[in-house]
PDB file of N, CA and C in Angstrom:
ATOM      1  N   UNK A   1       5.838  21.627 -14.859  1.00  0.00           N
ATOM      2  CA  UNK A   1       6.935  21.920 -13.963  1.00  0.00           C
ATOM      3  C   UNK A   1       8.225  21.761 -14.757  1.00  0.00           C
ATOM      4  N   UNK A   2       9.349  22.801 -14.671  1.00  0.00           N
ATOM      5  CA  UNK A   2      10.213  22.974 -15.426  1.00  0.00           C
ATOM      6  C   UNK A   2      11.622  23.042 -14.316  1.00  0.00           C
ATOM      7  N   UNK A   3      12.738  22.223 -15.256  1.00  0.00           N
ATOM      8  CA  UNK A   3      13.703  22.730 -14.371  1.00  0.00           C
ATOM      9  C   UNK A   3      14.564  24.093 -14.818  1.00  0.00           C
ATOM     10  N   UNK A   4      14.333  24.951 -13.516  1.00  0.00           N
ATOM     11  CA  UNK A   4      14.125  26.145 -13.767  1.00  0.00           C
ATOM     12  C   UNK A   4      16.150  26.524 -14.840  1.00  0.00           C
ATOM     13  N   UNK A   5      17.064  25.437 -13.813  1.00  0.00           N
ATOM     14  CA  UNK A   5      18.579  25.799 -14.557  1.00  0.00           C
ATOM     15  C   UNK A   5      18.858  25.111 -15.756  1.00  0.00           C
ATOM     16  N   UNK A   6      17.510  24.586 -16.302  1.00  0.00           N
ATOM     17  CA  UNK A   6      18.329  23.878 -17.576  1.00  0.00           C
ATOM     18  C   UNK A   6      17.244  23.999 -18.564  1.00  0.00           C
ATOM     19  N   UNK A   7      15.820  24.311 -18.107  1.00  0.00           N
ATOM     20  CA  UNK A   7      14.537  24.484 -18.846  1.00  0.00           C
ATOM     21  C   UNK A   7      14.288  23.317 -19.314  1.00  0.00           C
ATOM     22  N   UNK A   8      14.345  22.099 -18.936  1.00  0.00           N
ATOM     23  CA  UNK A   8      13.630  20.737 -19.103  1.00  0.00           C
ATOM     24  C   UNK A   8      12.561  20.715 -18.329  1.00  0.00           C
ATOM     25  N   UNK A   9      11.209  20.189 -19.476  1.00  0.00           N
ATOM     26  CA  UNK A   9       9.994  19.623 -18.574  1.00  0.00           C
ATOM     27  C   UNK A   9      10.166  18.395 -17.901  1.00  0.00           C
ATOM     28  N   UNK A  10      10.212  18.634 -15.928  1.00  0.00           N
ATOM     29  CA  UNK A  10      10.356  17.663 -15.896  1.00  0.00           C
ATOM     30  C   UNK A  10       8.580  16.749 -15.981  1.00  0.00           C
ATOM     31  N   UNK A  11       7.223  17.599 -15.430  1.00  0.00           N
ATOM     32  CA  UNK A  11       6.186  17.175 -15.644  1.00  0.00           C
ATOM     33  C   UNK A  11       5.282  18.048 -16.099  1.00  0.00           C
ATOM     34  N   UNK A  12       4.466  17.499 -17.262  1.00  0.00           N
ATOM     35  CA  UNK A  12       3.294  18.550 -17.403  1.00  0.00           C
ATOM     36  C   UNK A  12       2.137  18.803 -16.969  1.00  0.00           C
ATOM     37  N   UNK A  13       1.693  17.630 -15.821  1.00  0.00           N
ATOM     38  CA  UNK A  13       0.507  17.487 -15.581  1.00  0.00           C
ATOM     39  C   UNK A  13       0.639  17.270 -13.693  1.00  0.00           C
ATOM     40  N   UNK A  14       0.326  18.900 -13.362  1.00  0.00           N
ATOM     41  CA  UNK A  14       1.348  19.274 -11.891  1.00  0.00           C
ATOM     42  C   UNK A  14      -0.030  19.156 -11.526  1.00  0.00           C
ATOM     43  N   UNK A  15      -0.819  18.265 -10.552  1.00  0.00           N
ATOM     44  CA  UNK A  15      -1.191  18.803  -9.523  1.00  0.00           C
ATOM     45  C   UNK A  15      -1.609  19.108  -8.214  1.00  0.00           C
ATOM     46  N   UNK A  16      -1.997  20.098  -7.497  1.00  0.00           N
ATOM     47  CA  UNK A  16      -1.581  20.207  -6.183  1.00  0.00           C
ATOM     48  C   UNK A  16      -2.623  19.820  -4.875  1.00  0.00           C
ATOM     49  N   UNK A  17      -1.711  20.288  -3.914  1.00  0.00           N
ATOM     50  CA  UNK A  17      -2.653  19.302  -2.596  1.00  0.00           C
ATOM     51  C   UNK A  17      -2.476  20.433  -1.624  1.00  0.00           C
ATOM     52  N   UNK A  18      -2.810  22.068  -1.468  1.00  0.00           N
ATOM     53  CA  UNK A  18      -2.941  22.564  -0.555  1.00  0.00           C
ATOM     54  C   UNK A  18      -3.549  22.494   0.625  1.00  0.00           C
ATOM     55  N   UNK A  19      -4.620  21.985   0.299  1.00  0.00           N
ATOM     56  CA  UNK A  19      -5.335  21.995   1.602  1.00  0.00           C
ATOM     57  C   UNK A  19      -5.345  20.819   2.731  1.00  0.00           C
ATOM     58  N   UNK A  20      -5.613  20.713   3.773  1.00  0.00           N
ATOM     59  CA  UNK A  20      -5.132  19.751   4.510  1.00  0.00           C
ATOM     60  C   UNK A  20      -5.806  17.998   4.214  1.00  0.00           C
ATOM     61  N   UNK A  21      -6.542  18.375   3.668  1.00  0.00           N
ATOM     62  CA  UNK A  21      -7.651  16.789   3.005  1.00  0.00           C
ATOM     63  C   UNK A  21      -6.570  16.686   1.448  1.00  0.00           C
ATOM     64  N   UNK A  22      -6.269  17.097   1.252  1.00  0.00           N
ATOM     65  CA  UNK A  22      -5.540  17.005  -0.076  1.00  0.00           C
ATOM     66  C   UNK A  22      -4.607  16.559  -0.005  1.00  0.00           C
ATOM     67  N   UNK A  23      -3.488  17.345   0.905  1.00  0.00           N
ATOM     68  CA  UNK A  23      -2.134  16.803   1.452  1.00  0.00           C
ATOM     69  C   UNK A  23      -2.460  15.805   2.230  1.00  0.00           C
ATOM     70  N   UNK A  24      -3.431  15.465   2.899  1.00  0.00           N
ATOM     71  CA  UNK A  24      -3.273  14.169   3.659  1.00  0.00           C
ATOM     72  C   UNK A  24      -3.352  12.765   2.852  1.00  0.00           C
ATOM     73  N   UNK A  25      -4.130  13.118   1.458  1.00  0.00           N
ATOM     74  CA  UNK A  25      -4.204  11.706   0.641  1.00  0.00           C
ATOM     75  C   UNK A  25      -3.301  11.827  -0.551  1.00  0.00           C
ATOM     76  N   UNK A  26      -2.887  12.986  -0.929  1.00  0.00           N
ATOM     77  CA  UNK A  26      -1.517  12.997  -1.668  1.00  0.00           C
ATOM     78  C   UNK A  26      -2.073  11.689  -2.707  1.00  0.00           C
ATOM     79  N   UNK A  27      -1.164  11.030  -2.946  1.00  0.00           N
ATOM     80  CA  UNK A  27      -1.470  10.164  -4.044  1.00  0.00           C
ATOM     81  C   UNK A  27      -1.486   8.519  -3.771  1.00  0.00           C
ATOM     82  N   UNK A  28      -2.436   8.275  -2.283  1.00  0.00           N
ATOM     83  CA  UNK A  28      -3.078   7.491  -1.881  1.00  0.00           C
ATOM     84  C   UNK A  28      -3.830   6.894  -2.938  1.00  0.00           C
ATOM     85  N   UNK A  29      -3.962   5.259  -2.574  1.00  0.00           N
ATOM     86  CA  UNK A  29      -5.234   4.741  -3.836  1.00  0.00           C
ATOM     87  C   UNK A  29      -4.869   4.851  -4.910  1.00  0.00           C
ATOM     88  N   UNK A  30      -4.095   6.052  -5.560  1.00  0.00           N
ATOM     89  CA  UNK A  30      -4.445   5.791  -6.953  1.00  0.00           C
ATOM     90  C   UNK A  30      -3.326   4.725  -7.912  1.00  0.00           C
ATOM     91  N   UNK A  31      -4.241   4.170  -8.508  1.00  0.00           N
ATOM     92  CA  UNK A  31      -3.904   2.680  -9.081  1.00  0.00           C
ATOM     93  C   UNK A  31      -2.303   3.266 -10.149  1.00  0.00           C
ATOM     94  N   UNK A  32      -2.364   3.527 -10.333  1.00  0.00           N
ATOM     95  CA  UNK A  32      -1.254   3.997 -11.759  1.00  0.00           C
ATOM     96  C   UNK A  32      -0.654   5.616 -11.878  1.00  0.00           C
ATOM     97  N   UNK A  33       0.270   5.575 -11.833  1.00  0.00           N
ATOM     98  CA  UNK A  33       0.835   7.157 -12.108  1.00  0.00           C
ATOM     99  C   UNK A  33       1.509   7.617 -13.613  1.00  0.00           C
ATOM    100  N   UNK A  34       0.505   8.272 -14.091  1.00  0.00           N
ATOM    101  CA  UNK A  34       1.287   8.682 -15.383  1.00  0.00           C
ATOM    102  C   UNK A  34       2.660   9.463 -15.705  1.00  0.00           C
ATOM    103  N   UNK A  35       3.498   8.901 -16.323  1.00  0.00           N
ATOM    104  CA  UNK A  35       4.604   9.292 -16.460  1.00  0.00           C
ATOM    105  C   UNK A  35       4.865  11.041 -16.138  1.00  0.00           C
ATOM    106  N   UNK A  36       3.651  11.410 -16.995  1.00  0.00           N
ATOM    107  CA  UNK A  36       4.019  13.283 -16.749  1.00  0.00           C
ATOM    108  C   UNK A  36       3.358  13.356 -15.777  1.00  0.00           C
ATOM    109  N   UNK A  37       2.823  12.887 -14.510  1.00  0.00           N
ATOM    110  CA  UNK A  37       1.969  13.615 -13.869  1.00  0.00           C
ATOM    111  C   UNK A  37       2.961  13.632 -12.246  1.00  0.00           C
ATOM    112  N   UNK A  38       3.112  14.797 -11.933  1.00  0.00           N
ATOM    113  CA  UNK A  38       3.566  15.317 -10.573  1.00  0.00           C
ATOM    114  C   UNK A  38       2.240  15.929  -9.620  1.00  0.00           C
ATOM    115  N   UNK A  39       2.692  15.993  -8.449  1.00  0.00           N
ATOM    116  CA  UNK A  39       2.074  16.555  -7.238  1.00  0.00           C
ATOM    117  C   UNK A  39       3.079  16.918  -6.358  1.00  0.00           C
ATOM    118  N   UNK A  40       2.255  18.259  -6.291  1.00  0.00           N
ATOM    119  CA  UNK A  40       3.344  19.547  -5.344  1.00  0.00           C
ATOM    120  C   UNK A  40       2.510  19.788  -4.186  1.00  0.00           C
ATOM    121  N   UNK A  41       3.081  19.195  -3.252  1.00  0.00           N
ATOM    122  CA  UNK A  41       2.236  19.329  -2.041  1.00  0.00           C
ATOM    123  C   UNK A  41       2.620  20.197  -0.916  1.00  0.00           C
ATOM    124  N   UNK A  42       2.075  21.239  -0.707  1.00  0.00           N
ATOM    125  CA  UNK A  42       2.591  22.416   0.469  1.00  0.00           C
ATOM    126  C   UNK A  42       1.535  22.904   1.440  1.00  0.00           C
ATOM    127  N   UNK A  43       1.824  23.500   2.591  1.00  0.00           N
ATOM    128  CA  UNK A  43       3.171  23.287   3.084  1.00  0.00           C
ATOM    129  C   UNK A  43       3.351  21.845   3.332  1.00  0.00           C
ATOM    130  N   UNK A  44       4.696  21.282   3.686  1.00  0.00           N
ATOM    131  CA  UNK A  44       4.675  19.846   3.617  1.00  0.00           C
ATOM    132  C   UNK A  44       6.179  19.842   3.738  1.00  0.00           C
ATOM    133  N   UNK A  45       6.890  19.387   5.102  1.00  0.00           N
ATOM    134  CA  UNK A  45       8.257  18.370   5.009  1.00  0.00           C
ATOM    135  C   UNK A  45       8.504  17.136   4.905  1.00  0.00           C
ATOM    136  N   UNK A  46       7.369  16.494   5.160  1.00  0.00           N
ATOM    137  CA  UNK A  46       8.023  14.929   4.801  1.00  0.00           C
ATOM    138  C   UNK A  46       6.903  14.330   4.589  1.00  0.00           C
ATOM    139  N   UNK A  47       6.811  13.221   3.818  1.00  0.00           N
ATOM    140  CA  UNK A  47       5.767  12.623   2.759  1.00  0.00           C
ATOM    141  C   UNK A  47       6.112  11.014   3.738  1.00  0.00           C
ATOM    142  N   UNK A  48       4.995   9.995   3.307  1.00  0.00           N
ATOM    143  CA  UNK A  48       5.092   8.807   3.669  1.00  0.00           C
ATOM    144  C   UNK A  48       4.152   7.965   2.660  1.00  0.00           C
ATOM    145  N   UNK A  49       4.613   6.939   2.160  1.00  0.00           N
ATOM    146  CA  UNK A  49       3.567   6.318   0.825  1.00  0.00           C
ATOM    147  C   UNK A  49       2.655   5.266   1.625  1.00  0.00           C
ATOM    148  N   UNK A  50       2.532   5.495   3.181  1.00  0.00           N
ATOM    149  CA  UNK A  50       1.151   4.174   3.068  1.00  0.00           C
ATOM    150  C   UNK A  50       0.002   4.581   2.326  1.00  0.00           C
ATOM    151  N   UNK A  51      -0.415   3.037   2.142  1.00  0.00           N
ATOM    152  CA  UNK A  51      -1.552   2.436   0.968  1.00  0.00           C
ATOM    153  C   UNK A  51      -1.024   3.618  -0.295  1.00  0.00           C
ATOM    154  N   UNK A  52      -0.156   3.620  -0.870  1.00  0.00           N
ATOM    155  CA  UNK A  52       0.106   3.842  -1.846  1.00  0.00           C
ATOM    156  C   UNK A  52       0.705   2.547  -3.049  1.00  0.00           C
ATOM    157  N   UNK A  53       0.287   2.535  -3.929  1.00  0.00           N
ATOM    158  CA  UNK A  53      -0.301   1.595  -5.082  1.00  0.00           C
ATOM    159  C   UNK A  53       1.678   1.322  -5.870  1.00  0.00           C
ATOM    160  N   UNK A  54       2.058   2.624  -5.925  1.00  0.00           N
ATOM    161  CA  UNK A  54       3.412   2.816  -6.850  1.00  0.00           C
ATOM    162  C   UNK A  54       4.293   3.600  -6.350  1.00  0.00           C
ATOM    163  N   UNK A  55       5.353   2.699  -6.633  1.00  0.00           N
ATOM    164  CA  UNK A  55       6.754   4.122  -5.859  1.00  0.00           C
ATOM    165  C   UNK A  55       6.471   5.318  -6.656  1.00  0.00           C
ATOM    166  N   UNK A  56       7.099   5.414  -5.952  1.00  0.00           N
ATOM    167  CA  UNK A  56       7.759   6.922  -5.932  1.00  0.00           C
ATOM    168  C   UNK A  56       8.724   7.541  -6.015  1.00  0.00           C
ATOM    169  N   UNK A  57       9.272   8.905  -6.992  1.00  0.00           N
ATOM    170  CA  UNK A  57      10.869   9.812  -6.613  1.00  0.00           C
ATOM    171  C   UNK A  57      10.053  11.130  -6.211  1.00  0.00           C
ATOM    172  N   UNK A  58      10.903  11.863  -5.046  1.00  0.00           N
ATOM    173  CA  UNK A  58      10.544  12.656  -4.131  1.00  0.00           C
ATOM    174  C   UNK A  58      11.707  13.793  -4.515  1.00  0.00           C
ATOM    175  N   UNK A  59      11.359  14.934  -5.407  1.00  0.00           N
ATOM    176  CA  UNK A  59      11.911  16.509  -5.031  1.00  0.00           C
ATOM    177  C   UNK A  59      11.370  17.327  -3.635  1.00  0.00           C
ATOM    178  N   UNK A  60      12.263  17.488  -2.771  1.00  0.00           N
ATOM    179  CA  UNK A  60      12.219  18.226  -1.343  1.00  0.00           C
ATOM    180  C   UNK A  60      12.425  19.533  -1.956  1.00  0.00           C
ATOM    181  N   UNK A  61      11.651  20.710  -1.909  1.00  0.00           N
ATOM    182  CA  UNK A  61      11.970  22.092  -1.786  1.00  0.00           C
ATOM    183  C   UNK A  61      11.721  22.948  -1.023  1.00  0.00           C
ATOM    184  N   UNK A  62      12.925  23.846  -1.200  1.00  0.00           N
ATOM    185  CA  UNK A  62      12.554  25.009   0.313  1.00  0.00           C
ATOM    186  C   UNK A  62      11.787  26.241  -0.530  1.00  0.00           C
ATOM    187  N   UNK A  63      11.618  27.173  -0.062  1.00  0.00           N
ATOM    188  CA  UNK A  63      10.365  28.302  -0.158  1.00  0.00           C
ATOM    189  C   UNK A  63      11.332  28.875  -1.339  1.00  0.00           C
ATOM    190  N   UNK A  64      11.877  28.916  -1.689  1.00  0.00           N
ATOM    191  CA  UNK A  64      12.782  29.182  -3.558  1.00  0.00           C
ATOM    192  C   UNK A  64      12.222  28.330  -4.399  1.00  0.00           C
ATOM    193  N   UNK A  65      11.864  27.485  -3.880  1.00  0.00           N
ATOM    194  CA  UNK A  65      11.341  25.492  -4.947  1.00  0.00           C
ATOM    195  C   UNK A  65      12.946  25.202  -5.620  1.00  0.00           C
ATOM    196  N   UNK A  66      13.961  25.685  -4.527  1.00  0.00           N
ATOM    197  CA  UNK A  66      15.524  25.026  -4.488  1.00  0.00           C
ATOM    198  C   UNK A  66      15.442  23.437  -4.391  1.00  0.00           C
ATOM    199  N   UNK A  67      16.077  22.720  -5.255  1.00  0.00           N
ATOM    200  CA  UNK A  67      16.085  20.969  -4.470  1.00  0.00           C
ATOM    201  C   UNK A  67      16.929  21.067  -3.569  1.00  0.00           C
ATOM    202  N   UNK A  68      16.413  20.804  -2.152  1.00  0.00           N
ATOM    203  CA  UNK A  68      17.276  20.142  -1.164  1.00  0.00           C
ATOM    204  C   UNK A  68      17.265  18.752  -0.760  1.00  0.00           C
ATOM    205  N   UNK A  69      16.836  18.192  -1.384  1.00  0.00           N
ATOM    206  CA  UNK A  69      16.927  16.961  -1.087  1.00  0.00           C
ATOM    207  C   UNK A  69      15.856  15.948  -1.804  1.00  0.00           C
ATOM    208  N   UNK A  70      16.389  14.713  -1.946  1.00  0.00           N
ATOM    209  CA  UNK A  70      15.602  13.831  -3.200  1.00  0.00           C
ATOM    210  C   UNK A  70      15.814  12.585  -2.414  1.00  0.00           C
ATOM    211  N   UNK A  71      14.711  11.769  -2.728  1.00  0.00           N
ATOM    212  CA  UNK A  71      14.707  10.209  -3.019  1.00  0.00           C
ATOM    213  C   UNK A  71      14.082   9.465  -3.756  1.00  0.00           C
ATOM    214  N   UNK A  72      14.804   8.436  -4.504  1.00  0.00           N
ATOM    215  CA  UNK A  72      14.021   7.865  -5.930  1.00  0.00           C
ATOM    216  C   UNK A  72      13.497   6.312  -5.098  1.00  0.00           C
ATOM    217  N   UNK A  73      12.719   6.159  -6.023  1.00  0.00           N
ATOM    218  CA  UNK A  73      12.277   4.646  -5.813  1.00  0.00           C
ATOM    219  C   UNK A  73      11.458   3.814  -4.336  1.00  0.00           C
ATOM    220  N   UNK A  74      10.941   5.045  -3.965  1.00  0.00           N
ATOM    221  CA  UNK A  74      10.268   4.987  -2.551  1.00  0.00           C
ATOM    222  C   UNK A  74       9.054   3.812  -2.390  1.00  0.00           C
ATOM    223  N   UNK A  75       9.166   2.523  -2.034  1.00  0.00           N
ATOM    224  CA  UNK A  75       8.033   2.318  -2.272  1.00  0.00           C
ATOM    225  C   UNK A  75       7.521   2.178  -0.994  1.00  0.00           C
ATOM    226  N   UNK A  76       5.857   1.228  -1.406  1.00  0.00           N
ATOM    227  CA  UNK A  76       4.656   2.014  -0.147  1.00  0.00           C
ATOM    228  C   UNK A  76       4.695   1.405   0.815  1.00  0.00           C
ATOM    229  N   UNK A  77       4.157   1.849   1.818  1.00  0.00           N
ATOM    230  CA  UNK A  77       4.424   1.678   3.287  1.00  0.00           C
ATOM    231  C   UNK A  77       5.677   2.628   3.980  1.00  0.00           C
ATOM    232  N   UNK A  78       6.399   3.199   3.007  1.00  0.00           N
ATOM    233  CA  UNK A  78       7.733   3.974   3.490  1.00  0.00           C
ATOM    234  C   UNK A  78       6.942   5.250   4.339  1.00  0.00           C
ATOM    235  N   UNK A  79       8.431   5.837   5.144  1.00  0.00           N
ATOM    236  CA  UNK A  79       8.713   7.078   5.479  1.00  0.00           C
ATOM    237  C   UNK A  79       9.818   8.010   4.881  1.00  0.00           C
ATOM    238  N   UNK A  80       9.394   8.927   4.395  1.00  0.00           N
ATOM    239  CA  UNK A  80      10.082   9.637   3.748  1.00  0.00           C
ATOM    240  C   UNK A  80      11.892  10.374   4.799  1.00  0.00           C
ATOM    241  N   UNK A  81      12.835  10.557   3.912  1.00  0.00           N
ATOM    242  CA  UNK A  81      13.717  11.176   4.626  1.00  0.00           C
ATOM    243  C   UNK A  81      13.466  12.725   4.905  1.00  0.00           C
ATOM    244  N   UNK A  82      14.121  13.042   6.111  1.00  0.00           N
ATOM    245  CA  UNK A  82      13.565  14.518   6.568  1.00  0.00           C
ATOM    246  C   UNK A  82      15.268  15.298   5.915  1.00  0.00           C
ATOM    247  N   UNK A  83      14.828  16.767   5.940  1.00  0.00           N
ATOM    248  CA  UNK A  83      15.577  17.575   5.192  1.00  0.00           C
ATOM    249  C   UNK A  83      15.395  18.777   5.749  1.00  0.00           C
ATOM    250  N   UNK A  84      16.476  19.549   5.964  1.00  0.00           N
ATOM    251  CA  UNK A  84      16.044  20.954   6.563  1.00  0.00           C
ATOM    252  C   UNK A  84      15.596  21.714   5.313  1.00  0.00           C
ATOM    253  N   UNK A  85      15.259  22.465   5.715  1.00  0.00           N
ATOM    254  CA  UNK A  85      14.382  23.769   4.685  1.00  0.00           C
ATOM    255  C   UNK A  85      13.630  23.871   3.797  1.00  0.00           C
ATOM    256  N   UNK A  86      12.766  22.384   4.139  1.00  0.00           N
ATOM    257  CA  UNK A  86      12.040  21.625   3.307  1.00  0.00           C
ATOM    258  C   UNK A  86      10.786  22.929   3.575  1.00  0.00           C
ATOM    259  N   UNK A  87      10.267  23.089   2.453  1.00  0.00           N
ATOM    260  CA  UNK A  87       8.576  23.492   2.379  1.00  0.00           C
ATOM    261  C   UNK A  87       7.704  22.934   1.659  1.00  0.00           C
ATOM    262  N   UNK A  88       7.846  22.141   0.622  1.00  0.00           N
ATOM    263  CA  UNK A  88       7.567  21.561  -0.235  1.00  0.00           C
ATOM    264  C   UNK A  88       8.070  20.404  -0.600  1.00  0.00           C
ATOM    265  N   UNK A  89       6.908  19.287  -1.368  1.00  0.00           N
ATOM    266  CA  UNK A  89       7.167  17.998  -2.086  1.00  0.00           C
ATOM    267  C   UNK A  89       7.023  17.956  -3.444  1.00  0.00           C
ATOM    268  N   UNK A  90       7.681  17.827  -4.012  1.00  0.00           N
ATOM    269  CA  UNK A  90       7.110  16.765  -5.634  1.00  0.00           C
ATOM    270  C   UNK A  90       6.926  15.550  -5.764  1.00  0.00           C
ATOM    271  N   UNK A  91       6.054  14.911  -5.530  1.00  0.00           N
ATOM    272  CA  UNK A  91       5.489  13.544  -5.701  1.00  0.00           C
ATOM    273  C   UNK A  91       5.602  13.278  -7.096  1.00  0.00           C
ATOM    274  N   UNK A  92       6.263  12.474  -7.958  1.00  0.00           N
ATOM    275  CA  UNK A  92       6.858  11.855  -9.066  1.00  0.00           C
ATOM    276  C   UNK A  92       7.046  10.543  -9.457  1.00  0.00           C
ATOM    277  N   UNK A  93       6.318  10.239 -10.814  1.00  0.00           N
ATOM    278  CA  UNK A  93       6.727   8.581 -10.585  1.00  0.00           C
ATOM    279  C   UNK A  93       8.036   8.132 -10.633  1.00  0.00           C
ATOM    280  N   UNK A  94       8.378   6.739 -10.244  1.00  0.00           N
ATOM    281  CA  UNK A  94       9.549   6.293  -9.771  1.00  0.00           C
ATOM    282  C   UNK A  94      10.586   6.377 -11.273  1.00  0.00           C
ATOM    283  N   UNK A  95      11.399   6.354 -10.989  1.00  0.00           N
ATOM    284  CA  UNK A  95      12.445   6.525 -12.282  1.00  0.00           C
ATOM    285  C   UNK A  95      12.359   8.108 -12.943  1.00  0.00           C
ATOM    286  N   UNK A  96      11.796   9.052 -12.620  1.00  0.00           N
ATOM    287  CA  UNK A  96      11.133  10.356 -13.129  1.00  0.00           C
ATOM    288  C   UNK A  96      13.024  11.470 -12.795  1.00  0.00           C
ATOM    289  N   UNK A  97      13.431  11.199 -11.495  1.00  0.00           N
ATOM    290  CA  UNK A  97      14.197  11.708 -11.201  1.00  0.00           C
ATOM    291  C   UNK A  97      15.999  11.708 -12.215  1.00  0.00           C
ATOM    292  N   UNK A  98      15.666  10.327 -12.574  1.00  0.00           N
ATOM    293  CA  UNK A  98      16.721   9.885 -13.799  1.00  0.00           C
ATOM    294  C   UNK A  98      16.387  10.521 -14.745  1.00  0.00           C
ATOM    295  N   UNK A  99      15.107  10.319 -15.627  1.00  0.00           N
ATOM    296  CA  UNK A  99      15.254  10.054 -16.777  1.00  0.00           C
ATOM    297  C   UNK A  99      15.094  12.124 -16.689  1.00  0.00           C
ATOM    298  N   UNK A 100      14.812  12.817 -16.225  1.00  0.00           N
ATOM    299  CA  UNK A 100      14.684  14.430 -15.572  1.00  0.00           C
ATOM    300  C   UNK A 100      15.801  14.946 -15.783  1.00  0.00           C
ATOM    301  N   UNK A 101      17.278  14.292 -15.234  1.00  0.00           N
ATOM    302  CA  UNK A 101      18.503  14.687 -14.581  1.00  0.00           C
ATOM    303  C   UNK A 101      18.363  15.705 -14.105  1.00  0.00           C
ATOM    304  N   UNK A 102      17.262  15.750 -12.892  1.00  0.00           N
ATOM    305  CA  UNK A 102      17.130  16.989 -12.271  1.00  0.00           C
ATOM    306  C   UNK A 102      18.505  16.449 -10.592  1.00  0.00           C
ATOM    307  N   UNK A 103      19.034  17.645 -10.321  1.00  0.00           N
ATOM    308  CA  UNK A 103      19.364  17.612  -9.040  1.00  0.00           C
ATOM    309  C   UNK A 103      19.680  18.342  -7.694  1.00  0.00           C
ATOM    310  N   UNK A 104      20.132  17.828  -6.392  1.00  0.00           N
ATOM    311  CA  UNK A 104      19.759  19.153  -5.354  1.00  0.00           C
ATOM    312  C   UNK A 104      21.218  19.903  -5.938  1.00  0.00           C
ATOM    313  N   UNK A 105      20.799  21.361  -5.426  1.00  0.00           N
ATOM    314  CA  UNK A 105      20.770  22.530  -5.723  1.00  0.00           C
ATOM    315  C   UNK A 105      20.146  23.591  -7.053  1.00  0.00           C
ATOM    316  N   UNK A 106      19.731  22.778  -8.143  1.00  0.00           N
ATOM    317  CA  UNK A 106      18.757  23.314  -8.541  1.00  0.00           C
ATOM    318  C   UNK A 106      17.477  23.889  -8.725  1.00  0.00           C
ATOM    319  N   UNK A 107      16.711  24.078  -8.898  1.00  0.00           N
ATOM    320  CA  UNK A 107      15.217  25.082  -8.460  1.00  0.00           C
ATOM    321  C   UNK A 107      14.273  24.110  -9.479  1.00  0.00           C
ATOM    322  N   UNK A 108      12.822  23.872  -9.321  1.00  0.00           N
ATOM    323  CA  UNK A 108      11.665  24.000 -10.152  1.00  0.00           C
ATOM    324  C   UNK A 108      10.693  25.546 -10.667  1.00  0.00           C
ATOM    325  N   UNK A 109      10.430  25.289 -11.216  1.00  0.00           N
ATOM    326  CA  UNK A 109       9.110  26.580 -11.519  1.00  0.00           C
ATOM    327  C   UNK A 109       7.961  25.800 -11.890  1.00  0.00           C
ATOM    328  N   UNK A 110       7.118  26.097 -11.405  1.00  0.00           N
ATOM    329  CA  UNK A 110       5.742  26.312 -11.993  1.00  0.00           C
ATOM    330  C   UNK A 110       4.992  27.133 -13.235  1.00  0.00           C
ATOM    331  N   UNK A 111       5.060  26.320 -14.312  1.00  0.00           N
ATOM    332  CA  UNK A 111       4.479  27.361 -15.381  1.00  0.00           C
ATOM    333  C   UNK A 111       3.399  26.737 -15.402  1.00  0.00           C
ATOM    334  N   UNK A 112       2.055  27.385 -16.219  1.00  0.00           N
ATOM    335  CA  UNK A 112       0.800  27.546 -16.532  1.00  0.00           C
ATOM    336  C   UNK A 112       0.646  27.348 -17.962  1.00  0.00           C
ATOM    337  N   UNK A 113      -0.367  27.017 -17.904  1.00  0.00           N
ATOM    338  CA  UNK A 113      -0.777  26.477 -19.529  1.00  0.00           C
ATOM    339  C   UNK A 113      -1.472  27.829 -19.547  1.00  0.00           C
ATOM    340  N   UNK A 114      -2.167  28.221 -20.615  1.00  0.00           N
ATOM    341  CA  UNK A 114      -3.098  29.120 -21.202  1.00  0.00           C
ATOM    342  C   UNK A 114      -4.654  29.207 -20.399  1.00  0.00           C
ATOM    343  N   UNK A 115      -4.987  29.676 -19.259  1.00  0.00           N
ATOM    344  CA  UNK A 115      -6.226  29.620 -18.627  1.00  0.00           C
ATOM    345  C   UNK A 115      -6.071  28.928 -17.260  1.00  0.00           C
ATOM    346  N   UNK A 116      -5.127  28.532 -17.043  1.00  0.00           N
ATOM    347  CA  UNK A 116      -4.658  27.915 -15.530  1.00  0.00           C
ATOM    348  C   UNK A 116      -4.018  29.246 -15.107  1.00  0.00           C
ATOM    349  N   UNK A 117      -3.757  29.092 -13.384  1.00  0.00           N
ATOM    350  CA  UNK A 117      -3.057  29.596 -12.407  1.00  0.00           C
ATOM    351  C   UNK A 117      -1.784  29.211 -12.008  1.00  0.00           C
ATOM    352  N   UNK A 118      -0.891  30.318 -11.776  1.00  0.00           N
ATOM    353  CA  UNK A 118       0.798  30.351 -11.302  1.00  0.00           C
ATOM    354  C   UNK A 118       0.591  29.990 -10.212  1.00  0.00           C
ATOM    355  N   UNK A 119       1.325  27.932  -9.529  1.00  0.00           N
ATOM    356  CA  UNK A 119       1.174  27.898  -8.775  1.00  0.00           C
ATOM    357  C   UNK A 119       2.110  29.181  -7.916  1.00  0.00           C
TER     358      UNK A 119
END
């Protein structure tokens, strides 16, 4: 995942939770989040970290993958803030949003490695 206005990786290891068993455990349980690893979860407006292990920073995007809205340092048991024109999440480890300098009004993209799919 790239930021699309400045071409910084913000993660290389994107992945996703379409389906409704997927988006519902999002990144439940899991013990440790690797620095590059994001989850783009759609459709989806608002995220919540119970039984989640590690905060979290949260990219909100609308159907462009525009940032409308962010929160860093979420930890578990939270409810996420709501945002209009939300369609999408980036689930990110905590501090990801700094060290990124990604911010709202900018866009993500989805690129593909060699043998993967455009999300």
């Amino acid at each position: 995942m790239v930021n699309r206005d400045t071409g910084q990786l913000i993660a290389g290891d994107v992945q996703s939770a379409y389906s409704f068993w997927k988006r519902l455990k999002g990144l439940m349980f899991v013990k440790s989040l690797p620095d590059d690893l994001a989850m783009h979860i759609a459709p989806c407006s608002s995220i919540h970290t119970f039984f989640m292990k590690s905060r979290i920073d949260i990219l909100y995007l609308n159907d462009k993958y525009e940032i409308v809205g962010m929160e860093e340092n979420l930890a578990s048991g939270k409810i996420g803030k709501r945002f209009s024109k939300v369609r999408s999440v980036v689930e990110l480890p905590a501090g990801k949003i700094k060290t990124s300098a990604v911010n709202v009004g900018q866009a993500v993209d989805f690129v593909r490695r060699e043998h993967e799919e455009v999300i």
